[in-house]
Protein backbone atom coordinates (compact mmCIF):
# COMPACT_ATOMS: atom_id res chain seq x y z
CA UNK A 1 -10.99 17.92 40.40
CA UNK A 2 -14.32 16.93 40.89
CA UNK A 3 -16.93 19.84 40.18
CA UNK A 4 -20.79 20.22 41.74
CA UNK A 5 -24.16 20.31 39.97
CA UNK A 6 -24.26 23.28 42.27
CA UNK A 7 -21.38 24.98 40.04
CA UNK A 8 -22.85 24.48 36.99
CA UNK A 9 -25.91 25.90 37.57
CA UNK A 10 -24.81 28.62 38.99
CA UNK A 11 -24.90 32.59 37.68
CA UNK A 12 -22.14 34.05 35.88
CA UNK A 13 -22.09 36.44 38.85
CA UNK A 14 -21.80 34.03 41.77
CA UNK A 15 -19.27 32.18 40.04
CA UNK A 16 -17.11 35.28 40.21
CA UNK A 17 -17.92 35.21 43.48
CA UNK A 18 -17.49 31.82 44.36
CA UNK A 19 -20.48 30.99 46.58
CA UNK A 20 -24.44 30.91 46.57
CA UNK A 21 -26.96 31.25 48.80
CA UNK A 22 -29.19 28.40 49.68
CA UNK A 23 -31.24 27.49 52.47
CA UNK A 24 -30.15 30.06 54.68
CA UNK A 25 -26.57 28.97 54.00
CA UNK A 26 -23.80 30.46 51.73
CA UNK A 27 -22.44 27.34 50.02
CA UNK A 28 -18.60 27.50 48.70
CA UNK A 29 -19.33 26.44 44.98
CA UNK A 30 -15.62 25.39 45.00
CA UNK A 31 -15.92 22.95 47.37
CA UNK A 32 -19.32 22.75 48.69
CA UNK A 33 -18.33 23.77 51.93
CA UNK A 34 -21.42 25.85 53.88
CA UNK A 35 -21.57 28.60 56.26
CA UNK A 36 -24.90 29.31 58.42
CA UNK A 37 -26.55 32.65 57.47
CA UNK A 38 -26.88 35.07 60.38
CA UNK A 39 -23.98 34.41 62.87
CA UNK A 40 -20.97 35.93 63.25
CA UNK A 41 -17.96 33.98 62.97
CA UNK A 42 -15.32 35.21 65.46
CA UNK A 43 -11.61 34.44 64.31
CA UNK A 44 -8.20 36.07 65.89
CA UNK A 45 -10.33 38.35 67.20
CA UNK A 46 -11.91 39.73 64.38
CA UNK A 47 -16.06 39.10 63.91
CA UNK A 48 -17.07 38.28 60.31
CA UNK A 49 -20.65 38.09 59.28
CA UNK A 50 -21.66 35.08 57.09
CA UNK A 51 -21.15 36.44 53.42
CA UNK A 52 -17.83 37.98 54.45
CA UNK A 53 -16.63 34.73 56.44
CA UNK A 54 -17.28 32.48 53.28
CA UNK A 55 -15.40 35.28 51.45
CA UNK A 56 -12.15 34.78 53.83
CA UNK A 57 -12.96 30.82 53.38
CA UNK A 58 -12.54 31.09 49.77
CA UNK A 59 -9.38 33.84 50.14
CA UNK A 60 -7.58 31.34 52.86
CA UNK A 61 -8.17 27.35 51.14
CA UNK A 62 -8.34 28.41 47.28
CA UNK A 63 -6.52 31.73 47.12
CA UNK A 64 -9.18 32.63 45.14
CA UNK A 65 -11.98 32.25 42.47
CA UNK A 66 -9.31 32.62 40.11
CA UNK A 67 -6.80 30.48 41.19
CA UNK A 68 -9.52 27.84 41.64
CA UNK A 69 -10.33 28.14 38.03
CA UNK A 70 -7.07 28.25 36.50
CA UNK A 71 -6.86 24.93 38.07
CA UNK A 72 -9.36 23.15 36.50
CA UNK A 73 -8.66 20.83 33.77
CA UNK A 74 -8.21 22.41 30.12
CA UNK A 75 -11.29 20.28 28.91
CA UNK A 76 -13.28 22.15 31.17
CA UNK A 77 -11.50 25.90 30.50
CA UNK A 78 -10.82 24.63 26.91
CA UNK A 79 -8.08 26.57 27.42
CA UNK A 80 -4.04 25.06 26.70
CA UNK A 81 -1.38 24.82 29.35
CA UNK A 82 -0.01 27.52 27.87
CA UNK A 83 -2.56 29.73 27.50
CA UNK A 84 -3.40 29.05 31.58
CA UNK A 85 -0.30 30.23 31.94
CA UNK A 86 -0.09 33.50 30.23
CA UNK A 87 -3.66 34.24 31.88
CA UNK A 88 -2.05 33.71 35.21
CA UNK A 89 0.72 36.12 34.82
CA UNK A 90 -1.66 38.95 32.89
CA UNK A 91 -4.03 38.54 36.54
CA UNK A 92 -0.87 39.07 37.87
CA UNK A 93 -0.10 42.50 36.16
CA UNK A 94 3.18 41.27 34.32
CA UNK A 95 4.10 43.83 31.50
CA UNK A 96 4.31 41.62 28.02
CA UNK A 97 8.39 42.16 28.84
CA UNK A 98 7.77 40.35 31.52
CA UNK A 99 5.90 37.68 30.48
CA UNK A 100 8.02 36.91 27.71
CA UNK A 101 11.08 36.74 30.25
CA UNK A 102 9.18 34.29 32.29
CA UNK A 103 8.22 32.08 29.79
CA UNK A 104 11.10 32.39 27.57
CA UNK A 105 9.24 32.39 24.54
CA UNK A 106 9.35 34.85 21.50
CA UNK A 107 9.62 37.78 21.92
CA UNK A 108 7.27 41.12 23.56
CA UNK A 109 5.36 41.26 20.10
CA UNK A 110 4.65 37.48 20.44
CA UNK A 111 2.91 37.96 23.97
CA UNK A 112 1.01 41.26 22.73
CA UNK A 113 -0.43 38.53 20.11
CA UNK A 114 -1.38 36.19 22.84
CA UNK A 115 -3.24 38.80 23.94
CA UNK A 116 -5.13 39.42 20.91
CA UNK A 117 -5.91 35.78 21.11
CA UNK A 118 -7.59 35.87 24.33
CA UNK A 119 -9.08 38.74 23.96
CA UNK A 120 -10.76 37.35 20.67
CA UNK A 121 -11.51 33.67 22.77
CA UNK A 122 -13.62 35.89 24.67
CA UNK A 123 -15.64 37.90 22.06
CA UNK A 124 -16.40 33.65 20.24
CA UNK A 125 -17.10 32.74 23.77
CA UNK A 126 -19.74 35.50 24.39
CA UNK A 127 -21.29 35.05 20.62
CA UNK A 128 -21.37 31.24 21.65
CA UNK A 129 -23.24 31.85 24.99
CA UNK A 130 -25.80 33.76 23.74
CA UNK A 131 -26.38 30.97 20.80
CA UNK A 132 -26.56 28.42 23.31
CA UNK A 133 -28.91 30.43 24.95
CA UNK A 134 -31.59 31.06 21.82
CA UNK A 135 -31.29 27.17 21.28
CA UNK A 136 -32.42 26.16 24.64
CA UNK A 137 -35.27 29.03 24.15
CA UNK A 138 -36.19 27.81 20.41
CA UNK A 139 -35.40 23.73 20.46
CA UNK A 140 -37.33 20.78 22.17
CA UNK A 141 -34.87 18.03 23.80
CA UNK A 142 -33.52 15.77 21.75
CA UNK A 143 -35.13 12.70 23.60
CA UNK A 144 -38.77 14.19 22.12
CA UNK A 145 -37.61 13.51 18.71
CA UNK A 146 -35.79 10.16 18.72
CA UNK A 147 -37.24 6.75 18.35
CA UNK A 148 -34.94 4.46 20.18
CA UNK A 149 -34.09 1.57 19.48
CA UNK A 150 -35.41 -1.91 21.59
CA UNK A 151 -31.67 -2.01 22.80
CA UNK A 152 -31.72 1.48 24.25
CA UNK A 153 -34.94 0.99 25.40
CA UNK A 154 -34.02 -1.84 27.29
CA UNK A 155 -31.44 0.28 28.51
CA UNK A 156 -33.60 3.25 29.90
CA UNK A 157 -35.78 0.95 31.37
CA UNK A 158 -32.89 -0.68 33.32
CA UNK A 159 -31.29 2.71 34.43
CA UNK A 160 -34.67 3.85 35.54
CA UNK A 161 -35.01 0.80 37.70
CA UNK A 162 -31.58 1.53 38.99
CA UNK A 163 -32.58 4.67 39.90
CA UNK A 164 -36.24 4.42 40.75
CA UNK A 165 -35.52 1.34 43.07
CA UNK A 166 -39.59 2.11 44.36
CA UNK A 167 -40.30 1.68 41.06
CA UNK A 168 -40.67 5.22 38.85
CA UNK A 169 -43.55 6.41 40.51
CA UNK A 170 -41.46 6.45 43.61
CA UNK A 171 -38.26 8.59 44.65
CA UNK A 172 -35.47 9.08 42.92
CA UNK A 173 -32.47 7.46 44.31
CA UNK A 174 -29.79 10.32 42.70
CA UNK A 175 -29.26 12.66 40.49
CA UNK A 176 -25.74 12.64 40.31
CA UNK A 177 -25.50 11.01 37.15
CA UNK A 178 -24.57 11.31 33.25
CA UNK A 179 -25.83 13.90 31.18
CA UNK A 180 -27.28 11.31 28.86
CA UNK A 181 -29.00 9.52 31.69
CA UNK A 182 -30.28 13.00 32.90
CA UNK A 183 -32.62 12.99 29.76
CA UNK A 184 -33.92 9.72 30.66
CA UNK A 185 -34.73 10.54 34.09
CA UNK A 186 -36.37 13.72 33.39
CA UNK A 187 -37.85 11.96 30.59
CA UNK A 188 -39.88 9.82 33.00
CA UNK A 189 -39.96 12.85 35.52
CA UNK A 190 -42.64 14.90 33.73
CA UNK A 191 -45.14 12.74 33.03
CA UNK A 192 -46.29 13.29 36.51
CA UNK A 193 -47.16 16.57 35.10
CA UNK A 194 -50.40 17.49 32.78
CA UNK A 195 -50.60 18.91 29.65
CA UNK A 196 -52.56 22.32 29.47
CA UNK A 197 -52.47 23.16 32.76
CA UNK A 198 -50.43 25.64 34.88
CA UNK A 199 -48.46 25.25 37.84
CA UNK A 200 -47.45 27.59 40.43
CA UNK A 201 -43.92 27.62 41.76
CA UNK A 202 -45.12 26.17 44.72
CA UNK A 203 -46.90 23.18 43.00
CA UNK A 204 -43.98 22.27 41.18
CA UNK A 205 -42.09 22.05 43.95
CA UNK A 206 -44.45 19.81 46.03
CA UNK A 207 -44.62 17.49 43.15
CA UNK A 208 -40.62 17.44 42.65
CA UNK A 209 -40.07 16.64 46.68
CA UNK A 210 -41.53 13.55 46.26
CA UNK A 211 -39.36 12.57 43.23
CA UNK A 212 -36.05 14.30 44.91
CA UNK A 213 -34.23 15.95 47.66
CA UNK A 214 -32.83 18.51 45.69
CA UNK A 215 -36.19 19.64 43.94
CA UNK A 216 -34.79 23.18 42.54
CA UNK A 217 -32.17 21.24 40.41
CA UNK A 218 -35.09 19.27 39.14
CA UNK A 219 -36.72 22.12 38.75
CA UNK A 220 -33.71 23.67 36.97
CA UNK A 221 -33.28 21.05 34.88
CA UNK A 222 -36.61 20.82 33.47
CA UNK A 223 -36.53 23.85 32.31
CA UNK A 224 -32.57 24.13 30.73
CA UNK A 225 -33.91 21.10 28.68
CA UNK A 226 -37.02 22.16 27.63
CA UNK A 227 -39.45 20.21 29.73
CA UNK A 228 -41.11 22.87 31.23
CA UNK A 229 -41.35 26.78 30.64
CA UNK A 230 -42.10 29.16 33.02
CA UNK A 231 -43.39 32.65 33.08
CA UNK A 232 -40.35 35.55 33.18
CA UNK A 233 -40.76 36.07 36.58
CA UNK A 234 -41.60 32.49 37.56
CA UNK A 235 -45.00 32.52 38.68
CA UNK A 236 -46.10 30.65 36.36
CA UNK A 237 -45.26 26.71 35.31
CA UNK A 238 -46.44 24.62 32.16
CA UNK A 239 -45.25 21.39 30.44
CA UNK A 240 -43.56 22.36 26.74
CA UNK A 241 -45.43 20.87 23.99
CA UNK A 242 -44.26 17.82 22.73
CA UNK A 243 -42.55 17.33 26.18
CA UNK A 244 -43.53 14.13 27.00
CA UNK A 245 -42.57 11.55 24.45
CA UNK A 246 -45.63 10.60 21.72
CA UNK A 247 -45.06 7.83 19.60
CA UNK A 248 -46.50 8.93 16.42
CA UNK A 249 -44.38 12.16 16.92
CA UNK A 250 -41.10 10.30 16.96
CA UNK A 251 -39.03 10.18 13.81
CA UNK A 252 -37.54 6.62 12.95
CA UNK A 253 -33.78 8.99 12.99
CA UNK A 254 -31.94 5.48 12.97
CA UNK A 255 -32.76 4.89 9.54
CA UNK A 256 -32.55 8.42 8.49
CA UNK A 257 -28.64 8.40 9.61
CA UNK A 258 -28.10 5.47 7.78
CA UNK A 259 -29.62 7.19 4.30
CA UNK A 260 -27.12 9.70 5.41
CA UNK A 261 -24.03 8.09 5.94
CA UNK A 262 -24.58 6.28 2.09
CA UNK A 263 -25.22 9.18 0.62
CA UNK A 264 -22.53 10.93 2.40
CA UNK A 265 -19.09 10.97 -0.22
CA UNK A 266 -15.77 9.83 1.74
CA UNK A 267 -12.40 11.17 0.41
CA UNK A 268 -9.26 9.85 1.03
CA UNK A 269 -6.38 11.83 0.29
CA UNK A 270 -3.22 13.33 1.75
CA UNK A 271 -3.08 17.02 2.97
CA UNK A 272 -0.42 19.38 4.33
CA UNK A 273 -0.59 21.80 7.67
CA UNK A 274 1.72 24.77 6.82
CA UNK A 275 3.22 27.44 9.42
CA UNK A 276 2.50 30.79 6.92
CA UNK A 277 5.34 31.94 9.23
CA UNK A 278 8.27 29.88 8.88
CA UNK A 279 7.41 27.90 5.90
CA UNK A 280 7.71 24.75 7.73
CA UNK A 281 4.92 21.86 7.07
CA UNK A 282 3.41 18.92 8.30
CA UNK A 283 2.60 16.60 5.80
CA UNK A 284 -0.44 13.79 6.76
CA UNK A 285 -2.83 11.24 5.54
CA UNK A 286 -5.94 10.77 6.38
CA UNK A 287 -9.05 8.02 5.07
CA UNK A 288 -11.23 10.76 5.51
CA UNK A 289 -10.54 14.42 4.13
CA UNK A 290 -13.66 15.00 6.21
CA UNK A 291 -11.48 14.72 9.80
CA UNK A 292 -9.64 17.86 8.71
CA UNK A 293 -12.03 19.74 10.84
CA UNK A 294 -11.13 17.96 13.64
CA UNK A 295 -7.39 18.30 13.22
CA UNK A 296 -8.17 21.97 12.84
CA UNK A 297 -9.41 21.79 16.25
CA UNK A 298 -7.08 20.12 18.19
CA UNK A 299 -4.93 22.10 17.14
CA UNK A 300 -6.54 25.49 18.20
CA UNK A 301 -7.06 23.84 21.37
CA UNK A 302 -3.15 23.06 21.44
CA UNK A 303 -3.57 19.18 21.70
CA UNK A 304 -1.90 18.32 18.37
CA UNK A 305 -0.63 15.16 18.22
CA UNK A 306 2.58 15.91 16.32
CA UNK A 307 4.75 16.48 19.03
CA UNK A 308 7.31 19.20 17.13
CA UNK A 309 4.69 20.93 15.96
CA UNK A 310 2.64 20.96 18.89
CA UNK A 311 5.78 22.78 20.55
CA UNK A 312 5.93 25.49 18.11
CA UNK A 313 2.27 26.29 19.28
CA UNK A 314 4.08 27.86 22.37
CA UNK A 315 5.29 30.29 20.11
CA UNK A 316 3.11 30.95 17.27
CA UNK A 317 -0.45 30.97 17.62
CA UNK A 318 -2.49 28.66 16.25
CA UNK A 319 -4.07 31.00 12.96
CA UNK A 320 -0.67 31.27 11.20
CA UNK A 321 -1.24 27.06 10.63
CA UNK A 322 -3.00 26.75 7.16
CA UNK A 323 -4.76 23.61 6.10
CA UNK A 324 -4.52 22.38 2.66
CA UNK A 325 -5.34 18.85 0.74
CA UNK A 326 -2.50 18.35 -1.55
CA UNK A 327 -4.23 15.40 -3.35
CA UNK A 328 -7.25 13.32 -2.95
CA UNK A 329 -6.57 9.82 -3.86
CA UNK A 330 -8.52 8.55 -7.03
CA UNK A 331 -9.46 4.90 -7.19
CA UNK A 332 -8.77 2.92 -10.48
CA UNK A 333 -11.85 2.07 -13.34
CA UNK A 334 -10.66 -1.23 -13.51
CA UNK A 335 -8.19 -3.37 -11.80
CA UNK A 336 -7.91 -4.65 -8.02
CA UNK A 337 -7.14 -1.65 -5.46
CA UNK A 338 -6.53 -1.71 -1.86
CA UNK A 339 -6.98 1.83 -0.53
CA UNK A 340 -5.00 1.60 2.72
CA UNK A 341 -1.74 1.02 0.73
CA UNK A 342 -2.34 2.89 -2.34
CA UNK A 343 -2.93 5.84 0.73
CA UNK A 344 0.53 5.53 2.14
CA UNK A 345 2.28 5.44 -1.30
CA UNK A 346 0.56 8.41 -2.26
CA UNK A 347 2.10 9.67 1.66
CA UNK A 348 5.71 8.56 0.28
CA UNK A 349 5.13 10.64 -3.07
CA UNK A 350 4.14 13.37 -1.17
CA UNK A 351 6.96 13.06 1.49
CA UNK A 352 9.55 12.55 -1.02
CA UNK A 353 8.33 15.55 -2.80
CA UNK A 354 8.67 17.78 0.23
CA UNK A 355 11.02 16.71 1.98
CA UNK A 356 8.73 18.06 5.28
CA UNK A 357 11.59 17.17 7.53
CA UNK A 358 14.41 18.90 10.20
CA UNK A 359 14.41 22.95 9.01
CA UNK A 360 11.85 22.52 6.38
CA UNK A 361 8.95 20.62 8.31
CA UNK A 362 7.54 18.67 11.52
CA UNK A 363 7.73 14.85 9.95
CA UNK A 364 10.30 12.56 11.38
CA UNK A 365 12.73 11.00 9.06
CA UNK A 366 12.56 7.29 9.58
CA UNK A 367 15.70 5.24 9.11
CA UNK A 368 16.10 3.72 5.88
C-alpha cells in the first residue's frame, strides 16, 4: 500500500480525519483523491457540500480512517498481526469475553492484559513523539556534520544530476525519492538561500517555485530537517546556522567509527529467552552478546524468528520473556581456537544441559 508525502506530513488531526485542504481542494490523504472546494455534490438526491462529500468518499471506498489504517503494513503501525487484530475488535466494542471467543486465545484475563499493553504502547508512543519533537528543535541534520567520503560524493553528485537534469541551479525533476537522497537534495536546495538574512513566507516560496512544483513540501522539509527556522507564527524565515555544509566544520566521522568499532569489546556467548510463565526456554547462540537488544525487539514487535515461540506470543505478551546470557565463551591463553565451533559446542553443552525441548522449551530436537 503505497502511502503520500501528503500523509506524512500531515497533522495528527487531519489524519483522524482523513483529508486536507489544499489549493481550494480537500485532498483524500488515503488515496489522494480531490474534491473542488465550494460546490455541492448532488448524489441520490441528497446535496453534500465539499468537506462533507470527501467525508462520504472516505465512509463509501475505505470504510473509514480506521479501517484504512489497520490496513497498513505492521512496519508502518509497528504493530503485530495480532495486535491489529485485537484493536479491530476493541473499535468494534467486543467485551474481552468476546474477544477471547473470537480469537480463541487464553482466556478473558489474557485479553484484559492485551489491553494493558496497548494502552501502555500508547503512553511510549506519546513520550517518543514529543522526544522526536525536542530533537528536531535542538539537533542540526546529520548531513552538516559528516565528511563524506569521495565515493559518496561521487554519489551525491550523480543523484543530483539525476535529479537536477538543468543542472542544480535549475528545477528539480522530483521529490518523490529516498529519505537519504532527501538530505542531499535539500542539501544543495539551500544554498540558494543567504546566511543572516530573513525571509518572508512569501520569499521563500518564490524562491522554492523555481526549484519545485510542490514548494510547501520543500518548504516543509527544510524546516523538519533543520535547514531553515521560522518564526512561531511563520512570518518570519532564516537559514539555521551551520545549515549549509562548511568544510572546516565537518568532522572526519569515518575514522572516528573505525576508533570505535576497535575499541568496542565483542562477546560471544550463548544465552537463554525464558517464558517467567510457563518455565519454558529458548536456548540460542549468538557471535555477538551485543544483538541481544535486537532479539529483544523483534520479539516485542512479534517477529521472532523461532516459530513455536513466536506462537506463544499470541497468548502471552511479550514482558513475561526474560533475557539472560548463560555463558560467554572464553578464548584459550595458548593453543589454536576457532570460535565458530568452539560457539556451537558450548550450544550442545548448553542444550544438553537443558534439555529446552517439547514441554520444557521452544528448540527443536534434531534427529540423531
Amino acid at each position: 500500500m503505497n502511502i503520500s508525502e501528503l500523509f506524512w506530513n500531515a497533522t495528527f488531526e487531519d489524519l483522524k480525519c482523513g483529508y486536507v485542504q489544499e489549493k481550494g481542494h480537500y485532498v483524500c490523504l488515503l488515496c489522494g483523491n480531490k474534491i473542488e472546494q465550494g460546490i455541492v455534490y448532488p448524489e441520490n438526491g441528497v446535496l453534500y457540500e465539499a468537506g462533507r462529500y470527501m467525508q462520504r468518499h472516505i465512509d463509501q471506498v475505505h470504510q473509514s480512517v480506521f479501517n484504512y489504517l489497520t490496513q497498513l503494513d505492521k512496519k508502518v503501525t509497528g504493530l503485530t498481526e495480532h495486535q491489529t487484530s485485537l484493536i479491530r475488535l476493541f473499535y468494534e466494542g467486543k467485551s474481552d469475553e468476546e474477544v477471547q471467543k473470537e480469537l480463541g486465545i487464553g482466556s478473558a484475563s489474557t485479553i484484559r492484559n492485551h489491553r494493558f499493553t496497548l494502552k501502555e504502547k500508547e503512553r511510549q508512543s506519546k513520550v517518543y513523539l514529543v522526544m522526536m519533537d525536542l530533537l528536531k528543535e535542538k539537533v542540526k541534520p546529520a548531513t552538516s556534520f559528516i565528511n563524506p567520503p569521495k565515493t559518496a560524493k561521487m554519489l551525491e553528485d550523480r543523484l543530483l544530476k539525476k535529479l537536477f537534469p538543468e543542472g542544480t541551479d535549475g528545477p528539480l525533476k522530483t521529490f518523490s525519492i529516498k529519505e537519504k537522497h532527501k538530505l542531499v537534495v535539500l542539501q544543495e536546495i539551500v544554498t540558494r538561500f543567504q546566511d543572516e538574512q530573513t525571509y518572508s513566507e512569501q520569499e521563500i516560496n518564490q524562491i522554492l517555485k523555481v526549484v519545485y512544483h510542490d514548494f510547501a513540501t520543500l518548504r516543509r522539509s527544510l524546516i523538519e530537517y533543520n535547514f531553515l527556522d521560522r518564526t512561531p507564527d511563520g512570518s518570519q524565515y532564516w537559514l539555521k546556522t551551520g545549515s549549509v555544509r562548511k568544510e572546516e566544520q565537518i568532522m572526519d566521522r569515518k575514522e572516528e567509527l573505525k576508533r570505535l568499532y576497535k575499541e568496542t569489546k565483542i562477546e560471544a556467548g550463548v544465552y537463554q529467552v525464558k517464558n517467567t510463565i510457563n518455565g519454558k526456554i529458548l536456548v540460542e547462540s549468538t557471535p555477538n552478546l551485543k544483538t541481544i537488544n535486537g532479539k529483544r525487539f523483534c520479539l516485542d514487535m512479534g517477529t521472532y524468528q523461532n516459530k513455536r515461540l513466536q506462537h506463544e506470543l499470541q497468548e502471552f505478551e511479550a514482558k513475561v520473556f526474560e533475557f539472560e546470557v548463560l555463558e560467554v565463551l572464553k578464548a584459550p591463553k595458548e593453543g589454536y581456537f576457532d570460535p565458530k565451533d568452539a560457539l556451537k559446542k558450548l550450544k550442545v553443552k548448553w542444550l544438553e544441559k537443558l534439555q529446552p525441548y517439547e514441554e520444557r522449551g521452544y528448540n527443536t530436537l534434531k534427529p540423531q
